[in-house]
N, C-alpha and C. Protein backbone atom coordinates (compact mmCIF):
# COMPACT_ATOMS: atom_id res chain seq x y z
N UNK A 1 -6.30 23.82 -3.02
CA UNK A 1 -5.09 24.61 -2.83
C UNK A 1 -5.00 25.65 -3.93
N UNK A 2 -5.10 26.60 -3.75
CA UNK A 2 -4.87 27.90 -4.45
C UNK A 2 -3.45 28.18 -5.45
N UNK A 3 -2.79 27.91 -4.22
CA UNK A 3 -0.96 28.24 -4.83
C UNK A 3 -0.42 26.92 -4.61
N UNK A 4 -0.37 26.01 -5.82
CA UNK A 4 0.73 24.79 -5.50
C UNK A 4 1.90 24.68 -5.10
N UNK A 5 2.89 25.87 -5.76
CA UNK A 5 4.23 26.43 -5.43
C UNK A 5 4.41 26.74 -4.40
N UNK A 6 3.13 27.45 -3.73
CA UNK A 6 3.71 27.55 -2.02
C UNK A 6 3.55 26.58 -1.30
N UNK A 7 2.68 25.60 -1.56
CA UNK A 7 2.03 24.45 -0.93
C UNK A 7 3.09 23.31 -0.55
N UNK A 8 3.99 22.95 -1.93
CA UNK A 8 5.34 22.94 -1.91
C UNK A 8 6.32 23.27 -1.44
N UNK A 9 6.71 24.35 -0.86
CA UNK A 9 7.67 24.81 -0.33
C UNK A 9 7.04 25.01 1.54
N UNK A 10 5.81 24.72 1.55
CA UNK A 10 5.49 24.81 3.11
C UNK A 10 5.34 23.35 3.31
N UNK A 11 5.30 22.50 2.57
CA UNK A 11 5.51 20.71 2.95
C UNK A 11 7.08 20.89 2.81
N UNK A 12 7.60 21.42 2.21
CA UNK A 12 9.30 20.95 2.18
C UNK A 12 10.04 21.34 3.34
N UNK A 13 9.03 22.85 3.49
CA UNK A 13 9.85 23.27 5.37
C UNK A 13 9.41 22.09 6.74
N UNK A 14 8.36 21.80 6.44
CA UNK A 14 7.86 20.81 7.67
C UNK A 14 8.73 19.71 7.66
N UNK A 15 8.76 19.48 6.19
CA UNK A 15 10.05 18.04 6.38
C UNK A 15 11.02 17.74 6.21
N UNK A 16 11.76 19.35 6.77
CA UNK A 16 13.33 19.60 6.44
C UNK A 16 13.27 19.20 7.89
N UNK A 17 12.24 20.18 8.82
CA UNK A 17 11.97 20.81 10.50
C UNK A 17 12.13 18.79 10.90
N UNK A 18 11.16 18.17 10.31
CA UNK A 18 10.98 16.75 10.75
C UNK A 18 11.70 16.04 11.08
N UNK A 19 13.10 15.87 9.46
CA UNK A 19 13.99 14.69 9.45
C UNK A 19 15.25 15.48 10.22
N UNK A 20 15.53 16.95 10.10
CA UNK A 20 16.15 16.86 10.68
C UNK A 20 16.50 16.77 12.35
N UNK A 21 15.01 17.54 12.97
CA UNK A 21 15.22 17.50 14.56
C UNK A 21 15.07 16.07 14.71
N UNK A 22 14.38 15.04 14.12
CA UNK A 22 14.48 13.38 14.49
C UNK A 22 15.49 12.48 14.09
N UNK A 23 16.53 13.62 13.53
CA UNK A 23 18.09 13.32 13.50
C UNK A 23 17.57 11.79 11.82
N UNK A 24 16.83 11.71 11.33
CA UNK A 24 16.51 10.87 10.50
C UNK A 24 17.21 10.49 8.93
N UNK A 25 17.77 9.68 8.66
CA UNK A 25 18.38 9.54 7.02
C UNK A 25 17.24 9.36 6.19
N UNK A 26 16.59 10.32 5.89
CA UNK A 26 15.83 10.47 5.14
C UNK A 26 15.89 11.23 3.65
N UNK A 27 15.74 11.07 2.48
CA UNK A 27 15.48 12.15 1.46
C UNK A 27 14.31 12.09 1.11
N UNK A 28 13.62 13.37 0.36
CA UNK A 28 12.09 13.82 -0.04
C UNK A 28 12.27 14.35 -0.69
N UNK A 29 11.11 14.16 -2.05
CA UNK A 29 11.13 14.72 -2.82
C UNK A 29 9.21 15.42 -2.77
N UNK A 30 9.54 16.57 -3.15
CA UNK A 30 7.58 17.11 -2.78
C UNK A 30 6.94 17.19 -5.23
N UNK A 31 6.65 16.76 -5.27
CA UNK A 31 5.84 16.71 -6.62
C UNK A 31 4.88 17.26 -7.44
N UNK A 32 4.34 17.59 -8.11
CA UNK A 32 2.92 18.50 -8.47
C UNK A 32 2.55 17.78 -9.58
N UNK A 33 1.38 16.77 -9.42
CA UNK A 33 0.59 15.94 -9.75
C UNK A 33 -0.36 16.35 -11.04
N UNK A 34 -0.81 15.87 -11.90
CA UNK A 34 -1.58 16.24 -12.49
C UNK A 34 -1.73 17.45 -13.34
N UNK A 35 -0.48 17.66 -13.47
CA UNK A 35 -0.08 18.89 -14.66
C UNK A 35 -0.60 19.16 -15.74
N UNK A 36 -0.85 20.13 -16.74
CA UNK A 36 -1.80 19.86 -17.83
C UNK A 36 -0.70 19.69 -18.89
N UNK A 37 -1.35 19.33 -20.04
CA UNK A 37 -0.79 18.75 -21.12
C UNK A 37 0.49 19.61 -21.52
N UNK A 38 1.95 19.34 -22.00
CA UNK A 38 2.80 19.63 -21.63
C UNK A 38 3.86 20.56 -20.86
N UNK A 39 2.88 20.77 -19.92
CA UNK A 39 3.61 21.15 -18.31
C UNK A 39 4.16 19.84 -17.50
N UNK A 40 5.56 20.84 -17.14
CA UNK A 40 6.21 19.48 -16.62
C UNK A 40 5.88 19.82 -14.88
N UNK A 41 6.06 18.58 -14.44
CA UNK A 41 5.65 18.48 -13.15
C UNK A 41 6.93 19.35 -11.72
N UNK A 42 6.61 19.61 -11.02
CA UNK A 42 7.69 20.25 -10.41
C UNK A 42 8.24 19.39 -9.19
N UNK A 43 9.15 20.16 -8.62
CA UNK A 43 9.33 18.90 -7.46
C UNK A 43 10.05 19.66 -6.44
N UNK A 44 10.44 19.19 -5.48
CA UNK A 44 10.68 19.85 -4.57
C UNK A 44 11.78 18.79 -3.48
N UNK A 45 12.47 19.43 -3.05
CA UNK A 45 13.16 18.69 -1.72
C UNK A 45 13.70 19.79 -0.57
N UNK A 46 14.72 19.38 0.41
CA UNK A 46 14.98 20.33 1.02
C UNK A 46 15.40 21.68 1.00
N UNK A 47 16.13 21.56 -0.10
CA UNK A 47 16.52 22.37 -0.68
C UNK A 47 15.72 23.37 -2.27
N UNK A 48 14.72 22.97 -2.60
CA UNK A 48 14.73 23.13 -4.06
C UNK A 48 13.07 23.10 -4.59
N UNK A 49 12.74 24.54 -4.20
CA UNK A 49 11.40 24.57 -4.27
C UNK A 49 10.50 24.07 -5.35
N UNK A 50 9.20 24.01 -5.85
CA UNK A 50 8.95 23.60 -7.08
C UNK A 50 8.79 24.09 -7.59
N UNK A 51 8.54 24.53 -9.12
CA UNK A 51 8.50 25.57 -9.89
C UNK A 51 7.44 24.60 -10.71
N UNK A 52 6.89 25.95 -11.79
CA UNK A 52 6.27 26.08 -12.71
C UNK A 52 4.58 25.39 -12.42
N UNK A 53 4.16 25.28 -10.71
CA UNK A 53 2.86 25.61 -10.42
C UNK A 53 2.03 26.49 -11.54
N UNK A 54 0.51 26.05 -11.56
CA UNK A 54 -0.44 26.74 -11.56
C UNK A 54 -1.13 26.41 -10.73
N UNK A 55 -2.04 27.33 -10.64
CA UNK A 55 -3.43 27.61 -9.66
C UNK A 55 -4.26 26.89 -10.36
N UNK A 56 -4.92 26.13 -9.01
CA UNK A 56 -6.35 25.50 -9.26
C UNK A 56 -6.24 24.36 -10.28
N UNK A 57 -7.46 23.81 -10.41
CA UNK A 57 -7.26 22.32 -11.68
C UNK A 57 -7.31 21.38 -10.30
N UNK A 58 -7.11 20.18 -10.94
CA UNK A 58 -7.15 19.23 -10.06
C UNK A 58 -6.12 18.52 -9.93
N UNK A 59 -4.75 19.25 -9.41
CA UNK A 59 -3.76 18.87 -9.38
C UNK A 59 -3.24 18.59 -7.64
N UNK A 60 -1.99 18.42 -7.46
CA UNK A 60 -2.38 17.86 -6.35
C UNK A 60 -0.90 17.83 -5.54
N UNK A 61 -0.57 17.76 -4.91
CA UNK A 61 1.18 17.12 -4.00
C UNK A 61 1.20 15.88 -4.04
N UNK A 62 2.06 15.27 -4.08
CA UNK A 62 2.60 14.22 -3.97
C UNK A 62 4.61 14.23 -3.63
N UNK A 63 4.36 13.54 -2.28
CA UNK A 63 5.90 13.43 -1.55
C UNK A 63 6.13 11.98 -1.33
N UNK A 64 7.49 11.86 -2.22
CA UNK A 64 7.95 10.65 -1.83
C UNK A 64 9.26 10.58 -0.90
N UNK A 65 9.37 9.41 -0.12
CA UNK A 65 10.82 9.16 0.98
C UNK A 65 11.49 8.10 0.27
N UNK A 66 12.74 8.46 0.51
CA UNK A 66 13.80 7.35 0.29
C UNK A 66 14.66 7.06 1.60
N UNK A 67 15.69 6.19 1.64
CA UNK A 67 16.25 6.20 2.75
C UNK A 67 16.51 5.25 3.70
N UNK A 68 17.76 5.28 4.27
CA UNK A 68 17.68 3.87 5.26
C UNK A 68 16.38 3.69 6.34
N UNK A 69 16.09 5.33 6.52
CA UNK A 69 14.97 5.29 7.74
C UNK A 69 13.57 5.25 7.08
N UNK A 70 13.12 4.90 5.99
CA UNK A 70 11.76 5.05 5.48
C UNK A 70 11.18 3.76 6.40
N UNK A 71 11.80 2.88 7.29
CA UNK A 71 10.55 1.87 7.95
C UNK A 71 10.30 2.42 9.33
N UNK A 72 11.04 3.74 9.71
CA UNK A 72 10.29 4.40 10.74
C UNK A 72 8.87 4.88 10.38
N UNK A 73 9.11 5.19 8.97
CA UNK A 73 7.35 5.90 8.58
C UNK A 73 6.57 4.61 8.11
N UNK A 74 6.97 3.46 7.59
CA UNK A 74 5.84 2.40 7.11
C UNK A 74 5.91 1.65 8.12
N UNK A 75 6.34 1.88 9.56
CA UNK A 75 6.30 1.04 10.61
C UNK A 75 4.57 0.88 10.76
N UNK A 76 4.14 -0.14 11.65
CA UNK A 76 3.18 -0.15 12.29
C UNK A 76 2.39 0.28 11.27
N UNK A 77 1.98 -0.36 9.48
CA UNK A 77 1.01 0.23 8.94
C UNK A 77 1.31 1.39 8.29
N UNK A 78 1.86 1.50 8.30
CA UNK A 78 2.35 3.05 8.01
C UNK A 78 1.64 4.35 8.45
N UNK A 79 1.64 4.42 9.83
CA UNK A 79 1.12 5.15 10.98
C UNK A 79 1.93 6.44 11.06
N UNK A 80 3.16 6.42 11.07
CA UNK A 80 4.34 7.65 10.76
C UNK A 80 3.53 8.60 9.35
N UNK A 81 4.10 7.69 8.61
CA UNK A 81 3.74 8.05 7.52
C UNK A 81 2.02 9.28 6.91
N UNK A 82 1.22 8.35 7.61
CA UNK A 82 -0.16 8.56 7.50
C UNK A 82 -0.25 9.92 8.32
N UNK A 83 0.61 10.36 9.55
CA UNK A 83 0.57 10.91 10.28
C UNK A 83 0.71 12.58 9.77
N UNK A 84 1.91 12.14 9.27
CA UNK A 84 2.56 13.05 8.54
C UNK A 84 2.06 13.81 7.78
N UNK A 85 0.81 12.64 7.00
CA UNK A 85 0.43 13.54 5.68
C UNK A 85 -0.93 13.92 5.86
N UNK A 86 -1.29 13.80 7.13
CA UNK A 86 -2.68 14.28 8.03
C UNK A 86 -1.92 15.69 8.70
N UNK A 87 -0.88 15.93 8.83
CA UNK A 87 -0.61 17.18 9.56
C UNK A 87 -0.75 18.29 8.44
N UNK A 88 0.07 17.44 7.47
CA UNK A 88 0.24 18.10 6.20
C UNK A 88 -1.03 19.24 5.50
N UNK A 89 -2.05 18.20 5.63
CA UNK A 89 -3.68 18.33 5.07
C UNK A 89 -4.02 19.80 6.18
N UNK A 90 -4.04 19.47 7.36
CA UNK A 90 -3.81 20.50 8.51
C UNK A 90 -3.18 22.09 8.29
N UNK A 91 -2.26 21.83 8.06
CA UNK A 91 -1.04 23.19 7.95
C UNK A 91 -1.36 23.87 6.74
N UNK A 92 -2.43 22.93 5.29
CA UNK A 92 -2.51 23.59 4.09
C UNK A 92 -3.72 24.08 4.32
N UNK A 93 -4.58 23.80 5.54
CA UNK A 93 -6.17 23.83 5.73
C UNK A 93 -6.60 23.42 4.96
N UNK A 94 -6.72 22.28 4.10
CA UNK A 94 -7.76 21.75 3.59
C UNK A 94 -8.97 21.21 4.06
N UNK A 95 -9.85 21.32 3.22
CA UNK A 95 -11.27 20.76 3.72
C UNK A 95 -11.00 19.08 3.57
N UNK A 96 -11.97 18.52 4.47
CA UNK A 96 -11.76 16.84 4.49
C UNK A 96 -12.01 16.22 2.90
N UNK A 97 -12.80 16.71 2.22
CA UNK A 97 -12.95 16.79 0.54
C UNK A 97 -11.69 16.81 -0.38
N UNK A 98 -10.61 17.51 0.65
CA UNK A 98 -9.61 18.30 -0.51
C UNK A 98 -8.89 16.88 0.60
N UNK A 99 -8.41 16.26 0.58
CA UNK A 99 -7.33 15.52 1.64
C UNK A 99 -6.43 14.81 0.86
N UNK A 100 -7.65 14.21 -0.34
CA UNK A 100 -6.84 13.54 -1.92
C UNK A 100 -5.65 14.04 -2.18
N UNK A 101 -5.95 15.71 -2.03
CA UNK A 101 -4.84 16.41 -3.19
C UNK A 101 -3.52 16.28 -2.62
N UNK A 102 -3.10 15.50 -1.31
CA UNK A 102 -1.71 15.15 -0.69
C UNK A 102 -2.00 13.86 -0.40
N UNK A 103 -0.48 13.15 -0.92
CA UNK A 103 -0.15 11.83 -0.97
C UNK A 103 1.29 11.64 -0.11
N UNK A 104 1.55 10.97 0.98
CA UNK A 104 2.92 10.92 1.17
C UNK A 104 3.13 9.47 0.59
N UNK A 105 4.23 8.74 0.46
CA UNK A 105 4.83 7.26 0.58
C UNK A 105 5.76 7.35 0.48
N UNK A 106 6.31 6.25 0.91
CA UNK A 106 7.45 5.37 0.92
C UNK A 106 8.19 4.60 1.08
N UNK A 107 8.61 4.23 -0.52
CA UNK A 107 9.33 2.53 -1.09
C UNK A 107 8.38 2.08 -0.98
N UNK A 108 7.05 2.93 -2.20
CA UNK A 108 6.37 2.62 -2.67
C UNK A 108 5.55 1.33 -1.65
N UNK A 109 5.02 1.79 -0.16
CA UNK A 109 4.38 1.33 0.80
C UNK A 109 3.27 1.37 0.35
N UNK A 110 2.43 2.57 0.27
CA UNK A 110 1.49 2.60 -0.13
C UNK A 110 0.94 1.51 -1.64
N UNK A 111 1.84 1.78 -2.39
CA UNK A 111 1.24 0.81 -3.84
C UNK A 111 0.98 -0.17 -3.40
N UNK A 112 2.33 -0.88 -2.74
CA UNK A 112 1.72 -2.13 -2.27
C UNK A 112 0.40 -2.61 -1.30
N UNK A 113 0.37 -1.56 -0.27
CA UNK A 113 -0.41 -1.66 0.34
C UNK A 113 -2.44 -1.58 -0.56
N UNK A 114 -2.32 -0.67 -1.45
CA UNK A 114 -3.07 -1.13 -2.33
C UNK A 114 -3.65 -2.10 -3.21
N UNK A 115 -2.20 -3.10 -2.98
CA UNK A 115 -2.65 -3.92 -3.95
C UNK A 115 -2.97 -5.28 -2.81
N UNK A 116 -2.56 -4.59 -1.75
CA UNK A 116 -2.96 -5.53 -0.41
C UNK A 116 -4.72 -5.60 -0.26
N UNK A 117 -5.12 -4.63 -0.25
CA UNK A 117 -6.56 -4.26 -0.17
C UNK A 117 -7.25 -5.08 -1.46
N UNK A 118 -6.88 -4.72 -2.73
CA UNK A 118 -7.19 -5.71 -3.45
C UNK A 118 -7.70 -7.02 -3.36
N UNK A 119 -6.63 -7.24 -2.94
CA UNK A 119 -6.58 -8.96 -2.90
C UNK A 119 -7.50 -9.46 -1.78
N UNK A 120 -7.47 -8.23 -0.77
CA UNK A 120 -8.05 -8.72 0.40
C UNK A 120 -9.73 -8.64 0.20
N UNK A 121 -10.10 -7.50 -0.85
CA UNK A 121 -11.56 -7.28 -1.10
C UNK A 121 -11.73 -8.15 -1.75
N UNK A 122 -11.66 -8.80 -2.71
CA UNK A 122 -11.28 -9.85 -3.53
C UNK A 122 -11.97 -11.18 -3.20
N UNK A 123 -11.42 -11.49 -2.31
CA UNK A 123 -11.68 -12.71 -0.92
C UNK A 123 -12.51 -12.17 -0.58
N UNK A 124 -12.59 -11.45 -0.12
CA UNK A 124 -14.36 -10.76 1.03
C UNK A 124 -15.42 -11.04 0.41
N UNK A 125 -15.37 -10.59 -1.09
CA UNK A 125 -16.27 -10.77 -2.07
C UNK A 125 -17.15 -12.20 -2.54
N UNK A 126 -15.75 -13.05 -2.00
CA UNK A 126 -15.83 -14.59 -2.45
C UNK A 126 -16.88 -15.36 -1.36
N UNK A 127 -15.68 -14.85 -0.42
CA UNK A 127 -16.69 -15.37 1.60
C UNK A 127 -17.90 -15.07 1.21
N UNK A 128 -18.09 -13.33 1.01
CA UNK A 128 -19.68 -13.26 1.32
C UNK A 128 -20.35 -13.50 0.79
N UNK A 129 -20.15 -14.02 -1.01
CA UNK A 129 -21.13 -14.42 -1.69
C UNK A 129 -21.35 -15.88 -1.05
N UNK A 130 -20.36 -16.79 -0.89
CA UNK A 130 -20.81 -17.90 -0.99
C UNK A 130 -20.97 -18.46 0.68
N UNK A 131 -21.41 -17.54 1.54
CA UNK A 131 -21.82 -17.66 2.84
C UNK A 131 -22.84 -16.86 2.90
N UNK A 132 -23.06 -15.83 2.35
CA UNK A 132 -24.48 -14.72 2.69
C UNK A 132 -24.03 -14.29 4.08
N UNK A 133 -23.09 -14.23 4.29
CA UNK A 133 -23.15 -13.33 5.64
C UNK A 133 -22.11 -12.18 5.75
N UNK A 134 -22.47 -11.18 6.16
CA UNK A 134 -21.54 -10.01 6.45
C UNK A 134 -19.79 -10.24 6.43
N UNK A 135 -18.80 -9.62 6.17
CA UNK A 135 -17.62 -9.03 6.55
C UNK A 135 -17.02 -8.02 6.83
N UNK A 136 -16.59 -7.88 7.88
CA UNK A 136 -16.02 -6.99 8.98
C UNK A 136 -14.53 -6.80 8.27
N UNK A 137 -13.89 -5.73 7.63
CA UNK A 137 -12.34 -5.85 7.11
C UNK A 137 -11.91 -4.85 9.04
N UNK A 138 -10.64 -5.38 8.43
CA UNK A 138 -9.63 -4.50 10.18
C UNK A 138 -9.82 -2.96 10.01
N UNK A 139 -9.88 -2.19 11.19
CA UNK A 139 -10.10 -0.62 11.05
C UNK A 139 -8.94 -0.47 10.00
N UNK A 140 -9.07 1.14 9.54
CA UNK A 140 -7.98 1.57 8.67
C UNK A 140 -8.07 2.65 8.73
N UNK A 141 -7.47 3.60 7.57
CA UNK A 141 -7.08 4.90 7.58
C UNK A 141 -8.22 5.68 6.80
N UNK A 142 -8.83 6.24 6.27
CA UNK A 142 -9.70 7.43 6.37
C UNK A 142 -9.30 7.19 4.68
N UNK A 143 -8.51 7.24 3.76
CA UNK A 143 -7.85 6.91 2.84
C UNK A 143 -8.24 5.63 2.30
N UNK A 144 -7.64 4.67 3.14
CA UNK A 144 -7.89 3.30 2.78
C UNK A 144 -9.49 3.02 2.72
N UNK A 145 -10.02 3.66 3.65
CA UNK A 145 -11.83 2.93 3.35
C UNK A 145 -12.29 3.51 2.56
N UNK A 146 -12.16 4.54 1.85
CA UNK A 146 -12.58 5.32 0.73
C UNK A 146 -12.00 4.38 -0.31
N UNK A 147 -10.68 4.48 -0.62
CA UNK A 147 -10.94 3.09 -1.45
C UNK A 147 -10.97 1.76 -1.46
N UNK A 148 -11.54 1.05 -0.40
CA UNK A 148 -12.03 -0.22 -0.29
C UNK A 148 -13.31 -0.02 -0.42
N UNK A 149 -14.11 1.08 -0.19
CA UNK A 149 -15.11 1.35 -1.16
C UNK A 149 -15.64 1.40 -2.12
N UNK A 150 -14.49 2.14 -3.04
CA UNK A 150 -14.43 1.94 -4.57
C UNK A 150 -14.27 0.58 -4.93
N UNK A 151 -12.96 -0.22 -4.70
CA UNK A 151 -12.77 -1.04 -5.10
C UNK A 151 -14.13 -2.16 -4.79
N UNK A 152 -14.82 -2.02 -3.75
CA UNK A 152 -15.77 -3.12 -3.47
C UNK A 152 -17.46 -2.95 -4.06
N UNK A 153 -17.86 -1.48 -4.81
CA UNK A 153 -18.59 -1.06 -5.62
C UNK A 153 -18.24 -1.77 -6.96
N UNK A 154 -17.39 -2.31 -7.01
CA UNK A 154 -17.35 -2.94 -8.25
C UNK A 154 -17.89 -4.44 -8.64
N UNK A 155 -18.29 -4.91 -7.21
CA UNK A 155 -18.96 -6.11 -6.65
C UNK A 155 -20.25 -6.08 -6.71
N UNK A 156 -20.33 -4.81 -6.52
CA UNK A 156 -22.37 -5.04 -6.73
C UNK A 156 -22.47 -4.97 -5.16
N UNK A 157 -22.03 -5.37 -4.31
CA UNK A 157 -22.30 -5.45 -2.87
C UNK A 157 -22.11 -4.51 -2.48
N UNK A 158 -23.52 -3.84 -1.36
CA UNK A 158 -23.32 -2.79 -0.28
C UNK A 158 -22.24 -3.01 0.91
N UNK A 159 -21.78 -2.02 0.52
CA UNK A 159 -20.94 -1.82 2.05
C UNK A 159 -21.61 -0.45 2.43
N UNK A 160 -20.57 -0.50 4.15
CA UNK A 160 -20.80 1.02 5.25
C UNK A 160 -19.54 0.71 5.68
N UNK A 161 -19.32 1.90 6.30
CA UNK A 161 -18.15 2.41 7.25
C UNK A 161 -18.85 2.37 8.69
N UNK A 162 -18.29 1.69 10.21
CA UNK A 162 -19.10 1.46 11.10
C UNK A 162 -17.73 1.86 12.20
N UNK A 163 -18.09 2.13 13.43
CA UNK A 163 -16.91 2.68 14.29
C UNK A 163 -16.55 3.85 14.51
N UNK A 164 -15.64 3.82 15.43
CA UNK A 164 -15.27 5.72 15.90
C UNK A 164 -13.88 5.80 15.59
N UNK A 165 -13.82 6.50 15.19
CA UNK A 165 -12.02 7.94 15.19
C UNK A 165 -11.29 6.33 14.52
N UNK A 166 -10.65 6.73 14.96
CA UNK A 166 -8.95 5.05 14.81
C UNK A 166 -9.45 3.64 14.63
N UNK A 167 -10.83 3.33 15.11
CA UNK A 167 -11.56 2.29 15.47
C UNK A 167 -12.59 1.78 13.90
N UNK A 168 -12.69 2.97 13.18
CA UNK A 168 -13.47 3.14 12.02
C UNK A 168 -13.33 2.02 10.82
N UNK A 169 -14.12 0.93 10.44
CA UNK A 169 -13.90 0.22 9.79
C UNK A 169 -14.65 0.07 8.41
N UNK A 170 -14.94 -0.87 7.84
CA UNK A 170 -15.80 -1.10 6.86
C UNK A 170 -16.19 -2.37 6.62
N UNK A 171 -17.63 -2.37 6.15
CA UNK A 171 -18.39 -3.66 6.46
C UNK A 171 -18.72 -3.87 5.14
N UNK A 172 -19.09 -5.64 4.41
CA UNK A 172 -19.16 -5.78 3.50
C UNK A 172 -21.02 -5.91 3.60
N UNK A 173 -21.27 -6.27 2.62
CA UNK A 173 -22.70 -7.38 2.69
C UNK A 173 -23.06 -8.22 1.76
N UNK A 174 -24.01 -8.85 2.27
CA UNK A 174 -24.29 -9.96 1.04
C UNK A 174 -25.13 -9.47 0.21
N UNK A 175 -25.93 -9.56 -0.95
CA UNK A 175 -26.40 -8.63 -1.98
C UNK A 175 -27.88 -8.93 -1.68
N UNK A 176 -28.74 -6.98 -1.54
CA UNK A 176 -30.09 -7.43 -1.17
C UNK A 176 -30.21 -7.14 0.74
N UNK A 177 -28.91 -7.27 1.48
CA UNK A 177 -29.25 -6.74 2.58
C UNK A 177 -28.70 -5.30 2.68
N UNK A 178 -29.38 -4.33 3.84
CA UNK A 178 -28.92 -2.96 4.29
C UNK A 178 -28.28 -3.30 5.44
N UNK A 179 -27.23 -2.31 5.43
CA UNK A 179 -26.71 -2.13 6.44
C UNK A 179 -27.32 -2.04 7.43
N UNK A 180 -27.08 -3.29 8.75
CA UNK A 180 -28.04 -3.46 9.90
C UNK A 180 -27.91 -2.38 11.22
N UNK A 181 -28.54 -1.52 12.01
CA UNK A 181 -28.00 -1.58 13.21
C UNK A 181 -27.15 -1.88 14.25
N UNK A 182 -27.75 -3.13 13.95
CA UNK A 182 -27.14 -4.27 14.91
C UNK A 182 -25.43 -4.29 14.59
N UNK A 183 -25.64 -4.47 12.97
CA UNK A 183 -23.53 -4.68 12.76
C UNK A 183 -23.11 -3.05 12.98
N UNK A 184 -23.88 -2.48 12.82
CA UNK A 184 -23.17 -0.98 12.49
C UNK A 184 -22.22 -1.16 13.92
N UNK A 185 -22.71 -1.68 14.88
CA UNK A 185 -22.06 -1.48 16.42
C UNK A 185 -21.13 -2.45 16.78
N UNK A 186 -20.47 -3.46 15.67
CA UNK A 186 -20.19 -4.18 16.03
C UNK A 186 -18.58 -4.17 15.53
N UNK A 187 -17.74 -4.15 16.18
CA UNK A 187 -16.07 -4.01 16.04
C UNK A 187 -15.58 -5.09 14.84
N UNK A 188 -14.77 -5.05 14.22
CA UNK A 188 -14.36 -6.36 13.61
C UNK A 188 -12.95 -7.19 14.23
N UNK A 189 -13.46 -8.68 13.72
CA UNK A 189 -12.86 -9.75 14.72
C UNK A 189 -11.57 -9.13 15.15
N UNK A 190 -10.67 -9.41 16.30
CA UNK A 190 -9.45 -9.04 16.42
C UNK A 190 -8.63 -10.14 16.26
N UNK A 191 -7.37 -10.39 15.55
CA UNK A 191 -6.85 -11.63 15.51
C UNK A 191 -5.66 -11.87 16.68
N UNK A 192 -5.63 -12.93 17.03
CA UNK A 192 -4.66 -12.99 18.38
C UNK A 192 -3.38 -12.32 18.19
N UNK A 193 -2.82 -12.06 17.24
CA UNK A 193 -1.58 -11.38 16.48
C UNK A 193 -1.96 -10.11 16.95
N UNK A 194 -2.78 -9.51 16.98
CA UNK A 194 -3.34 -7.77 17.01
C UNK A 194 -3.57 -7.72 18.60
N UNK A 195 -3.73 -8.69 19.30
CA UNK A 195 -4.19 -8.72 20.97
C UNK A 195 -2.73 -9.09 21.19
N UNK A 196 -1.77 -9.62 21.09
CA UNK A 196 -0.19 -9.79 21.44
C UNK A 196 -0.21 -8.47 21.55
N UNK A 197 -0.11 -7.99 20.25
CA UNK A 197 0.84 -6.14 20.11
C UNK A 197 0.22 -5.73 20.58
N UNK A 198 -1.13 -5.40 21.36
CA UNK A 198 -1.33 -4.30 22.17
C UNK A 198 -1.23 -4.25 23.60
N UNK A 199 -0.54 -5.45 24.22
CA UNK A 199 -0.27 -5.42 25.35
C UNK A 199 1.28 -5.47 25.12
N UNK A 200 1.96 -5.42 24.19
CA UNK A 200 3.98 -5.65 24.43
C UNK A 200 4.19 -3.90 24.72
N UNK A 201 4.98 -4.53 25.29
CA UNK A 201 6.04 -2.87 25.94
C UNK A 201 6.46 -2.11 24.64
N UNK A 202 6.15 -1.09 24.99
CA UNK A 202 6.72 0.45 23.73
C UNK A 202 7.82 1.06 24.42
């Protein structure tokens, strides 16, 4: 992103346009990440553009929600949410490289949800050492497998990303095998909880 300040004020119009045509109790605040040494960070809401941007660096947006309605956006995973800040990435044209530099959450969904992944690589790590056999984690967001990546490079164990579009998952391994063919094609387990919700009425 070139101009942070405008970058800011064109996420603050999208999610004035958002909460208010979806009639939503929402507040937002839009942020500028990664400021250099005593520059203060700017911020933004419906009203109140951000100031004191610079160009370039590796700084970044960051929008947080408050609000009675923030579990419309962490519904379902936080699918709203994720949605949002994929349009976002869209409208600023960023390259798939640049996608980092915007963060939405909220009530701090995401942290937790991080520290969900954690715990969950954690365990994967445990299974596959002491079984030698592959793990399949549930598809996720484009976000999330990038860092269940990181976080699972810290294991020593190869992983891959295997699947299409929404379907896209990540596979663990046991240490010493490559990623097979054979699993690359292979979905991960569905739990009867995940086969309920996709047949209940919307």
């Amino acid at each position: 992103m070139d101009d942070l300040a405008q970058a800011a004020q064109t996420i603050a119009k999208l999610l004035q346009a958002f909460t208010t045509s979806g009639g939503l109790r929402l507040r937002f605040r839009v942020k500028l990440r990664g400021a250099k040494p005593g520059e203060a960070d700017g911020a933004a809401g419906a009203d109140r553009p951000a100031e004191g941007a610079a160009n370039g660096g590796s700084r970044s947006l960051y929008v947080e929600f408050s609000g009675p309605d923030t579990y419309v956006l962490t519904g379902r995973n936080g699918e709203v949410l994720n949605a949002l800040e994929h349009i976002a990435t869209k409208i600023l044209r960023l390259e798939p490289e640049e996608h980092d530099q915007v963060s939405f959450d909220a009530d701090h969904f995401k942290a937790n949800r991080d520290r969900q992944l954690r715990e969950s690589a954690a365990s994967a790590v445990e299974h596959v050492r002491a079984t030698g056999r592959p793990h399949s984690f549930p598809a996720m967001s484009s976000r999330e497998r990038r860092m269940l990546h990181l976080i699972l490079s810290e294991s020593g164990l190869p992983t891959a990303s295997s699947g299409e579009g929404a379907g896209r998952f990540v596979v663990l391994y046991p240490a010493g095998d490559e990623p097979s063919a054979a699993m690359a094609g292979r979905q991960p387990e569905r739990r009867p909880e995940r086969i309920r919700d996709a047949f209940r009425h919307r």
